[in-house]
Protein backbone atom coordinates (compact mmCIF):
# COMPACT_ATOMS: atom_id res chain seq x y z
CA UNK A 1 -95.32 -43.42 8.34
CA UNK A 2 -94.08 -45.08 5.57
CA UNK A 3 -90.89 -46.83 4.80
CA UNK A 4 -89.92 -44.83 2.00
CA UNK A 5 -90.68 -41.65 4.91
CA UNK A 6 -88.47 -43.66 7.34
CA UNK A 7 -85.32 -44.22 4.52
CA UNK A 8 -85.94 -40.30 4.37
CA UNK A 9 -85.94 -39.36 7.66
CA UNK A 10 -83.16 -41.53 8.01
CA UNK A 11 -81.01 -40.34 5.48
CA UNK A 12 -82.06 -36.82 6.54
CA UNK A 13 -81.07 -37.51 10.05
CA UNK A 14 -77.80 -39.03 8.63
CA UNK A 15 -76.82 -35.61 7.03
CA UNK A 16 -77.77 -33.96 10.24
CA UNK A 17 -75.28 -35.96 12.32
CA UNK A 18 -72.76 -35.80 9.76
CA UNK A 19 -73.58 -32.47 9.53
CA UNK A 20 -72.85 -31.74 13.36
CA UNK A 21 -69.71 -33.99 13.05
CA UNK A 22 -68.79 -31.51 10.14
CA UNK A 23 -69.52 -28.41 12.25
CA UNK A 24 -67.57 -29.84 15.57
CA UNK A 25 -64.44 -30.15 13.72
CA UNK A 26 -64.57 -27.12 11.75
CA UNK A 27 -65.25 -25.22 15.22
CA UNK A 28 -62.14 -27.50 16.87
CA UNK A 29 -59.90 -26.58 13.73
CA UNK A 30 -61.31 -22.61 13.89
CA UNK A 31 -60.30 -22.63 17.69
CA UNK A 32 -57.12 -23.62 17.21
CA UNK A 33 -56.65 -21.52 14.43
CA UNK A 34 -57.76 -18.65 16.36
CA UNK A 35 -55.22 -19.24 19.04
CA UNK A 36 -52.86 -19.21 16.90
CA UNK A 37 -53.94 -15.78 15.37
CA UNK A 38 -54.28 -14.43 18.96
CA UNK A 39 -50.84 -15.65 19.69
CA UNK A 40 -49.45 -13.88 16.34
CA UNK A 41 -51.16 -10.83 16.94
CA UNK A 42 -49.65 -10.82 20.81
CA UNK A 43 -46.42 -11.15 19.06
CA UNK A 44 -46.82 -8.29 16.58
CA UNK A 45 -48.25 -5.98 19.05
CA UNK A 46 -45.09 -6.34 20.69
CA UNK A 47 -42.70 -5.70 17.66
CA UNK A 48 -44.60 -2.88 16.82
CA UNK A 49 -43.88 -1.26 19.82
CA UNK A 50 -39.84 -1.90 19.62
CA UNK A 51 -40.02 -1.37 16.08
CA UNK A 52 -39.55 2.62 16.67
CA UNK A 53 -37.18 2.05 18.76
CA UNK A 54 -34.90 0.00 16.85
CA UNK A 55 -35.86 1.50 13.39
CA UNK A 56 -34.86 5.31 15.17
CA UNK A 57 -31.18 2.99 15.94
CA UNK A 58 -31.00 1.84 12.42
CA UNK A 59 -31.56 5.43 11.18
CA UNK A 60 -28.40 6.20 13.77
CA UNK A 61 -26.05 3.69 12.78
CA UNK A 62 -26.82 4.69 8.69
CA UNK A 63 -25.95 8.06 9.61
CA UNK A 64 -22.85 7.45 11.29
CA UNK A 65 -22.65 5.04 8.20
CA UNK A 66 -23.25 7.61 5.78
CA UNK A 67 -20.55 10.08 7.80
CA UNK A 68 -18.03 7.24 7.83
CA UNK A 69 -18.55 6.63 4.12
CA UNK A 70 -18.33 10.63 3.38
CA UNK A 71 -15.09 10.86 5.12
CA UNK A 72 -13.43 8.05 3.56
CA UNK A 73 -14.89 9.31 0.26
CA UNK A 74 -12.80 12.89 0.92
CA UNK A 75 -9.68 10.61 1.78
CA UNK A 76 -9.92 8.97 -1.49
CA UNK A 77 -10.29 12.23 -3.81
CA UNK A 78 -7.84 14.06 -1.40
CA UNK A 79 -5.09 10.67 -1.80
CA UNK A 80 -6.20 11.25 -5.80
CA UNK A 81 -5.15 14.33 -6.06
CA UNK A 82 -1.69 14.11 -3.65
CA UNK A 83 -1.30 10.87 -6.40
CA UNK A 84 -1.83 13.33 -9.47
CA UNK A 85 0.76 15.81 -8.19
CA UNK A 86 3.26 13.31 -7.50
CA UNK A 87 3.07 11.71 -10.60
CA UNK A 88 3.18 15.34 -12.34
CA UNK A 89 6.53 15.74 -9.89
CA UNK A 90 8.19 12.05 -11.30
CA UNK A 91 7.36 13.26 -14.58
CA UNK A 92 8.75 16.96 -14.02
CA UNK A 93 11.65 15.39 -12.29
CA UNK A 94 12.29 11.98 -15.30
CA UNK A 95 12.55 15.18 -17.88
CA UNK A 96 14.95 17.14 -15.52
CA UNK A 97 16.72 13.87 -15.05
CA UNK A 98 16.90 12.63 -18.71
CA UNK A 99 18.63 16.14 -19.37
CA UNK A 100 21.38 15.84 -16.84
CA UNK A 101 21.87 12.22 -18.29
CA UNK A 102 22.30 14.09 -22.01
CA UNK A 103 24.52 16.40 -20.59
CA UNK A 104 26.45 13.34 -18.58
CA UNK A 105 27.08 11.61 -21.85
CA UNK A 106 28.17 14.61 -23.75
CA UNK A 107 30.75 15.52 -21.15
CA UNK A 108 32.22 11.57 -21.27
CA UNK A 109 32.25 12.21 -24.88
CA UNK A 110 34.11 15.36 -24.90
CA UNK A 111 36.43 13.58 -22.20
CA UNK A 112 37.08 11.01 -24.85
CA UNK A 113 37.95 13.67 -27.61
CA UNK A 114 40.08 15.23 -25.09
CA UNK A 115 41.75 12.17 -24.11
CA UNK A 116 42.62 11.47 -28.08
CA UNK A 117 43.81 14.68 -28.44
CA UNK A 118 45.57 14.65 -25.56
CA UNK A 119 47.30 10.92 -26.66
CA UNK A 120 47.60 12.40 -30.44
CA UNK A 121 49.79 15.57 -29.42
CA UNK A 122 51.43 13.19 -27.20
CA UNK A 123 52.11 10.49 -30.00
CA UNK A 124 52.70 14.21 -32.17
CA UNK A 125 55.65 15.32 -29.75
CA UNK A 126 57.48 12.01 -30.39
CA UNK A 127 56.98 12.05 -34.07
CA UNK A 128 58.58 15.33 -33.99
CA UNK A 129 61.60 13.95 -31.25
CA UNK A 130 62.24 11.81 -34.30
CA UNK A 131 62.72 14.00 -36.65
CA UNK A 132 64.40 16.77 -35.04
């Protein structure tokens, strides 16, 4: 053998161990790394076995959700329309109430035109005292 086979065996042997080295930690690292997928899959196994379960609740507790929102939905048109009806009352009753105030200011004004004819027959009966 020959140096220059020697430097090649060498540097072949070399990239062998390094090689190995390489292959160790890549099989350390893939170990671990399958441990960890083992572990994950343990864990998802189990969640997918209580996820019927607890989706089947969440479809329960929308429902009563979806009743509860329903109902308050009817409360709000029903409170609506008992709001429309009083308001069309107020409004029935502000016209009913603006015409009795009319009427209120007319009979004050026809007490007043009583009340100065009243004062002017009075004022009329001493005039006439006077001259007679």
């Amino acid at each position: 053998m020959t140096t220059q086979d020697i430097v090649i065996l060498g540097i072949a042997a070399a990239f062998g161990i390094v090689a190995l080295v390489g292959a160790l930690a890549a099989w350390r690292v893939l170990g671990r790394a399958g441990a960890g997928l083992r572990a994950a899959a343990d864990g998802l196994s189990t969640r997918v076995e209580t996820m019927p379960v607890q989706l089947a609740g969440v479809r329960t507790q929308l429902s009563e959700v979806n009743v509860q929102v329903e109902h308050a939905l009817w409360m709000l048109s029903e409170f609506d329309d008992r709001v429309d009806r009083a308001s069309v009352d107020l409004r029935a009753k502000r016209v009913a109430s603006d015409s009795l105030r009319l009427r209120l200011l007319q009979g004050r004004l026809t007490i007043a035109r009583i009340r100065r004819l009243v004062q002017l027959m009075t004022r009329l009966g001493e005039l006439r005292r006077v001259f007679l």
